[in-house]
Structures are given as structure tokens and as C-alpha cells.
C-alpha atoms as a PDB file:
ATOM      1  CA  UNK A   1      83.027  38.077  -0.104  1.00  0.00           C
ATOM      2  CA  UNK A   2      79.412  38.236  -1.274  1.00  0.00           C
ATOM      3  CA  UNK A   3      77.706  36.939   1.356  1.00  0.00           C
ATOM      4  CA  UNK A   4      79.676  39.388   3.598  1.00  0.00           C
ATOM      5  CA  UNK A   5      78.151  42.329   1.248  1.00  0.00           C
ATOM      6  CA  UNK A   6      75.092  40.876   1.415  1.00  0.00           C
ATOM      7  CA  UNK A   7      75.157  40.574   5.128  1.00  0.00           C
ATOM      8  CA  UNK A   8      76.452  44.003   5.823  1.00  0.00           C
ATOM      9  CA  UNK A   9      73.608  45.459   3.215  1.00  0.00           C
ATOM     10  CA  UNK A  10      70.953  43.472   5.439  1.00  0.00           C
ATOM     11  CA  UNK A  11      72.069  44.361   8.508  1.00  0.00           C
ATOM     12  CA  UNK A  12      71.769  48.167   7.288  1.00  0.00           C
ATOM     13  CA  UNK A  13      68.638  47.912   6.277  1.00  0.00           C
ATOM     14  CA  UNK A  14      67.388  46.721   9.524  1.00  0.00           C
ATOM     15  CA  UNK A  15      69.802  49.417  11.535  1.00  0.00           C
ATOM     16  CA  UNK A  16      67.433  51.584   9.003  1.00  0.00           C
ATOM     17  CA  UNK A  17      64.071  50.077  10.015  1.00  0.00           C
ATOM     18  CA  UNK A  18      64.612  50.497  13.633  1.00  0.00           C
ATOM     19  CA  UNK A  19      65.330  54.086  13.895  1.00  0.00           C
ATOM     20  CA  UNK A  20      63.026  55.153  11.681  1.00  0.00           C
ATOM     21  CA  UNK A  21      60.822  56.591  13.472  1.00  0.00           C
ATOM     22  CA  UNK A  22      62.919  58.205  16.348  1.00  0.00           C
ATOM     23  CA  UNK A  23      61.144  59.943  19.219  1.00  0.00           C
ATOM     24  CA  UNK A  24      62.090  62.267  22.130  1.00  0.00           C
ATOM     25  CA  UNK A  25      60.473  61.877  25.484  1.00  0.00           C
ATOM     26  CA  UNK A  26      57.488  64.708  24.585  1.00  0.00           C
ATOM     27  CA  UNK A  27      57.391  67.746  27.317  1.00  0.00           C
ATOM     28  CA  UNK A  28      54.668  70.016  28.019  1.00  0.00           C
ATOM     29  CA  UNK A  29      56.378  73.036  28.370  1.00  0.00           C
ATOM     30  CA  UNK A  30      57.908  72.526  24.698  1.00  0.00           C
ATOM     31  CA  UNK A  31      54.396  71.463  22.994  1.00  0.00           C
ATOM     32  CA  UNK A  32      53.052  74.794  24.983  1.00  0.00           C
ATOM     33  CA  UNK A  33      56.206  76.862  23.661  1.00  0.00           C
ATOM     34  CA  UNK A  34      55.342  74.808  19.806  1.00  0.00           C
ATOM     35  CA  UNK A  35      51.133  76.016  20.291  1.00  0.00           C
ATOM     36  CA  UNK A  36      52.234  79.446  21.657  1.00  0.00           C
ATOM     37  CA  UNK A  37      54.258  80.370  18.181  1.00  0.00           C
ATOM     38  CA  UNK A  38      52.249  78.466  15.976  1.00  0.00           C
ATOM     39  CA  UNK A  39      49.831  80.502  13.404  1.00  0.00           C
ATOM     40  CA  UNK A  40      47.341  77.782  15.084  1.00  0.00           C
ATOM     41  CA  UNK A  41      45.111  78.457  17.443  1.00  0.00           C
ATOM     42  CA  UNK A  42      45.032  75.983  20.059  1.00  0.00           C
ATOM     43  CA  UNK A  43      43.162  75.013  23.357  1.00  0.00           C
ATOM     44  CA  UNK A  44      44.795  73.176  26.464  1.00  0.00           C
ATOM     45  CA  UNK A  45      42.674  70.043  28.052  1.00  0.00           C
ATOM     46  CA  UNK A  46      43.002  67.856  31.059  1.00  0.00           C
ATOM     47  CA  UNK A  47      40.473  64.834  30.589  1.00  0.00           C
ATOM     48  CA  UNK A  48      39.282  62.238  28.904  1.00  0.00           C
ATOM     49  CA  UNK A  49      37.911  60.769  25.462  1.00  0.00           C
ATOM     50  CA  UNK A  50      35.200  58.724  24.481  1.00  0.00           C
ATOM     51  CA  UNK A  51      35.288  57.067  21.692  1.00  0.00           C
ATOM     52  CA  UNK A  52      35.030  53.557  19.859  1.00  0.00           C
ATOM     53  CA  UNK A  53      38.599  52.794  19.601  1.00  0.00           C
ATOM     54  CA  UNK A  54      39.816  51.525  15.867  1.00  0.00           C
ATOM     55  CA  UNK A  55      40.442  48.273  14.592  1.00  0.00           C
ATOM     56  CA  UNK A  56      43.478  47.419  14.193  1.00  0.00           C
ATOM     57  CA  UNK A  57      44.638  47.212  10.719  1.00  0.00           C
ATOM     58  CA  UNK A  58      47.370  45.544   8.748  1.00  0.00           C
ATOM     59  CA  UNK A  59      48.942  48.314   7.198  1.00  0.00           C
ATOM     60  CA  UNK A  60      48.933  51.981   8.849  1.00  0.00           C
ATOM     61  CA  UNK A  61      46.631  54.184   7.617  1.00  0.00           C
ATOM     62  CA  UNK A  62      45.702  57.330   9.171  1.00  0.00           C
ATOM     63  CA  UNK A  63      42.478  57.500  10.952  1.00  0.00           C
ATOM     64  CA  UNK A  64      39.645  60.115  11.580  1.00  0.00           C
ATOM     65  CA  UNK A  65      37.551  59.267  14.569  1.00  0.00           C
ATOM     66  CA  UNK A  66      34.275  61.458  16.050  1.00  0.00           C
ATOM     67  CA  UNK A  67      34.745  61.627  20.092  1.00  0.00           C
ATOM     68  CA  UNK A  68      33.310  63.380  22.907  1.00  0.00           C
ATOM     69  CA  UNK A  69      36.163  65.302  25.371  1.00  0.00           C
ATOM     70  CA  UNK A  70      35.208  65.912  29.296  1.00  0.00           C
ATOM     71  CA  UNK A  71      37.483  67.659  31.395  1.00  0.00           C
ATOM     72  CA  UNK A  72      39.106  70.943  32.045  1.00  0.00           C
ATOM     73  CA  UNK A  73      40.140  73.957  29.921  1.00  0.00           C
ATOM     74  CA  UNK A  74      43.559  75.325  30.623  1.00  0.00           C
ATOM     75  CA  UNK A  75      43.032  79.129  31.745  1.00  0.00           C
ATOM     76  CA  UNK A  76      45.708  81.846  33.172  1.00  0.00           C
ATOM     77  CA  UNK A  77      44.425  80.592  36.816  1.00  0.00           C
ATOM     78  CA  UNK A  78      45.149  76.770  35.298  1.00  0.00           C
ATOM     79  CA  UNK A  79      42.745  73.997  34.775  1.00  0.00           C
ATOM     80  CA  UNK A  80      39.830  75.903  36.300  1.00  0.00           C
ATOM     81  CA  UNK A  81      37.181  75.853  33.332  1.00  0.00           C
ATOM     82  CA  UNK A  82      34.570  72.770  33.211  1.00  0.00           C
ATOM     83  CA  UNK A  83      34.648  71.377  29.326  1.00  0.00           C
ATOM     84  CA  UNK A  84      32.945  69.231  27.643  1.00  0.00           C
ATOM     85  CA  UNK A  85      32.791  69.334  23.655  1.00  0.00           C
ATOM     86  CA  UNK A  86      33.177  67.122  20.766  1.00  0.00           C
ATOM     87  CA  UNK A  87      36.534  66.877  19.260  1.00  0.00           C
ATOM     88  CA  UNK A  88      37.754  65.003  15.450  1.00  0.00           C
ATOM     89  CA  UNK A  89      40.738  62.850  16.592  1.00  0.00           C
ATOM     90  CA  UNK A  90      43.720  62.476  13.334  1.00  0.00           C
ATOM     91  CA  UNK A  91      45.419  59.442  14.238  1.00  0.00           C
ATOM     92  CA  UNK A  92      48.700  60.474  11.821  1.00  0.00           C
ATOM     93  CA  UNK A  93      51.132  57.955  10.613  1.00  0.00           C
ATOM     94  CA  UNK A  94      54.690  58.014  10.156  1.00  0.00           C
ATOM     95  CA  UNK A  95      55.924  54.998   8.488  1.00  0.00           C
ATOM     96  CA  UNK A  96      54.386  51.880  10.338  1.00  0.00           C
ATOM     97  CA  UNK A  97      53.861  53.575  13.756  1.00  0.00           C
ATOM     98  CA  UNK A  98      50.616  55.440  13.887  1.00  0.00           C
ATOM     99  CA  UNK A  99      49.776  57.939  16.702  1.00  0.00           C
ATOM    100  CA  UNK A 100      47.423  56.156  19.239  1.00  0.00           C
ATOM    101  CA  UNK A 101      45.218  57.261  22.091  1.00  0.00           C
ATOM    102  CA  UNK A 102      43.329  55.221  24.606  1.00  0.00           C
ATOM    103  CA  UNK A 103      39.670  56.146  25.475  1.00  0.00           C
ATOM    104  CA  UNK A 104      38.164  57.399  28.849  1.00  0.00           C
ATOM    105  CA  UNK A 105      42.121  57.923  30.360  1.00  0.00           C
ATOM    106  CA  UNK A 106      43.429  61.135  31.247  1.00  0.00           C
ATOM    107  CA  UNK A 107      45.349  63.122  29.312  1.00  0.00           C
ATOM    108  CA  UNK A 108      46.571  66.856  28.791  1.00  0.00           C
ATOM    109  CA  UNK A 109      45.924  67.939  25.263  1.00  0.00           C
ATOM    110  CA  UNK A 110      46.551  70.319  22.866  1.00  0.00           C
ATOM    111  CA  UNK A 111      43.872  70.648  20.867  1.00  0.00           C
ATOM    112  CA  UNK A 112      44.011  72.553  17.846  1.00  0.00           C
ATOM    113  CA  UNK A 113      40.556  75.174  17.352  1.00  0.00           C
ATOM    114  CA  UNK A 114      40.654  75.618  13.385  1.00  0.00           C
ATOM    115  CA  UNK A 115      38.536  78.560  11.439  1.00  0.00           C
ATOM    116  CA  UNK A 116      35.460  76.719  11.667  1.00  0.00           C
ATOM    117  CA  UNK A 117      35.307  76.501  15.496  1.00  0.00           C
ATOM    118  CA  UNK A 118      35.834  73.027  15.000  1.00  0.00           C
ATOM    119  CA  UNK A 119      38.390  71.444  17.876  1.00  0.00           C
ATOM    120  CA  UNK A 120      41.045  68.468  15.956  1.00  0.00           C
ATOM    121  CA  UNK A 121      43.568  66.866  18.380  1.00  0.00           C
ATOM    122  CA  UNK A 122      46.177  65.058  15.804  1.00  0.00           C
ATOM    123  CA  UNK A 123      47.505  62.343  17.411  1.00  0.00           C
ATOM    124  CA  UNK A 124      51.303  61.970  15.585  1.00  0.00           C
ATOM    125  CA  UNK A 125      53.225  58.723  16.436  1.00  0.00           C
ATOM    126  CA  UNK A 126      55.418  60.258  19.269  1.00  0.00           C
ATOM    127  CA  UNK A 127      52.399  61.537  21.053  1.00  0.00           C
ATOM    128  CA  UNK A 128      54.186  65.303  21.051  1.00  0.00           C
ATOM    129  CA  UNK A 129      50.911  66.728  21.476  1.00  0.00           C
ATOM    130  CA  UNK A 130      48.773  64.517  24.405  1.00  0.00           C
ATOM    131  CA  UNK A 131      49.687  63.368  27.838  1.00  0.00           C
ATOM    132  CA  UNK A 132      48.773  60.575  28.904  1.00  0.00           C
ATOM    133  CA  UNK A 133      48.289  60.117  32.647  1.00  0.00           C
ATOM    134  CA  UNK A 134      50.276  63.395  33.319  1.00  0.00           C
ATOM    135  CA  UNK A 135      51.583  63.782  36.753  1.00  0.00           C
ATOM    136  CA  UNK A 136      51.569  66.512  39.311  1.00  0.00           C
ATOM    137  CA  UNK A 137      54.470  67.818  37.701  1.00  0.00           C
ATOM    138  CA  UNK A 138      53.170  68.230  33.842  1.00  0.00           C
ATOM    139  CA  UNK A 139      50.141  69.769  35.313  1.00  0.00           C
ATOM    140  CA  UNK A 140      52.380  72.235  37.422  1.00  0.00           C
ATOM    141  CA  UNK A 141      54.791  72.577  34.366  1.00  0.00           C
ATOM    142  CA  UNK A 142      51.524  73.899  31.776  1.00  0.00           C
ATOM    143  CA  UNK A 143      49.770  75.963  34.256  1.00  0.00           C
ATOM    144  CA  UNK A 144      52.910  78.041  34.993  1.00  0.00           C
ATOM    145  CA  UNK A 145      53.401  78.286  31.385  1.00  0.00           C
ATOM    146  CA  UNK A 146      49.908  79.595  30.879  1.00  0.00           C
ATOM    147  CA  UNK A 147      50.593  82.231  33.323  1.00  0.00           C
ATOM    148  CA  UNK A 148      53.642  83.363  32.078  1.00  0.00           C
ATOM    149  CA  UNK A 149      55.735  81.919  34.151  1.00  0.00           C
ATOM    150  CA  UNK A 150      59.147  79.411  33.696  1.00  0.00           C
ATOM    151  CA  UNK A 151      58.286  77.582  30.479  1.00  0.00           C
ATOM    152  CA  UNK A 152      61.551  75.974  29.737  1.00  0.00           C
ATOM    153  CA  UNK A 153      61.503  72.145  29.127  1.00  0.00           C
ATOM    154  CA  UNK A 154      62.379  69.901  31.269  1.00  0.00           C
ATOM    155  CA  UNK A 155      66.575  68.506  30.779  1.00  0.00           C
ATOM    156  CA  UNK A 156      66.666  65.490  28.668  1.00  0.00           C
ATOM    157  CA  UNK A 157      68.871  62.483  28.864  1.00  0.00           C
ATOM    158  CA  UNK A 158      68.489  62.607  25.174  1.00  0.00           C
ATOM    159  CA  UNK A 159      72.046  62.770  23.091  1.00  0.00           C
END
């Protein structure tokens, strides 16, 4: 009878550790909804980041990283402003998985502008906030959100 407690305790603990961290499939009419209401002030990228990429570490720990963005600026006629500006990457943790982003690959962004004209992208561990190699689609999807258009996201096979 023990060992059956026991068992039952372990494998509960490890149903535990997997879902953890649970993640929908990010959208980029949602995270444009999410910016829009926020008391942020945020700026909308297509491009790339350069940057040394971290070591990988042991344990996670969240990470601050200095990189350079190229790309476009999001306006109400869509990706039509040249950019290029540094931006402080947070790489934020939750529980072992640590938001990630891969240098000089595309990605739409939402980049938050704080009081001190300062641009921060946090990176959380579902990537709800960058795109990585959006399609035609996403790109589609955020302009016509930026010009007031349909900005429902997309239908989920998510429970």
C-alpha cells in the first residue's frame, strides 16, 4: 500500500512539473489588442536583432542583454517606416523555461517605449510578445489591426 502512495505522489509531482509552464499558441492580433489597452506605451517592429546571444546557464536566471534592432516600424499604412535603434532585451523566467530570442532572424515585436524613451522588448517564456519568422498572414493580421481594421485573434485549437 505504500509504495502505491508513494507512486501515485511521484507520478503527481511529475504531472505537476510538466504543465507548469503552459502556453497558448501566441497571436498577433491578441498581443496588439494586450499593447493597445495597456497603460504602456508600445512600438510595433518587423526585423532583426543583433546581439551576443547568452550562455547558457544551469539554473534560469533572467537576463538583460544590450542589442541593436533593424527593421520596420509598424505605422497606420503598415510596416512602412525604416528603423533602426538600440533596444534592452529582458529575457524573463517562469520556472525553468526562460524566454529566448535568436539573433539576426526576423521577428515582429512589441516593443515596449518606457518614460525615458528607452525601447525594452521582454522576452517571457511563451514568446507572447515576438514573432519569430512571421508569415504573410501575421504581417496582414497587425497591419489591419493598426489601421483599425478586424483585430480579432485568430480560432484556436486550444481547449
Amino acid at each position: 500500500m505504500t509504495k502505491r502512495i508513494i507512486l501515485a505522489l511521484f507520478a503527481s509531482l511529475l504531472a505537476t512539473q510538466a504543465s507548469a509552464l503552459s502556453c497558448l499558441k501566441p497571436d498577433v492580433a491578441k498581443a496588439f489588442n494586450e499593447a493597445s489597452s495597456s497603460d504602456l506605451t508600445y512600438v510595433i517592429v518587423k526585423g532583426s536583432f543583433a546581439f551576443t546571444a547568452p550562455e547558457r546557464v544551469t539554473t534560469p536566471e533572467p537576463q538583460t542583454l544590450e542589442a541593436q534592432f533593424t527593421g520596420r516600424l509598424l505605422t497606420d499604412a503598415g510596416f512602412t517606416q525604416s528603423v533602426t535603434a538600440p533596444v534592452t532585451l529582458d529575457l524573463i523566467c517562469s520556472g525553468d523555461w526562460c524566454g529566448t530570442l535568436e539573433p539576426q532572424t526576423d521577428y515582429i515585436a512589441f516593443i515596449e517605449n518606457d518614460n525615458n524613451e528607452r525601447l525594452v522588448f521582454s522576452v517571457d517564456a511563451c514568446g507572447s510578445l515576438a514573432f519569430k519568422q512571421p508569415t504573410q498572414e501575421d504581417i496582414k493580421r497587425v497591419e489591419n489591426c493598426a489601421q483599425g481594421g478586424q483585430c480579432a485573434p485568430a480560432a484556436s485549437d486550444d481547449p
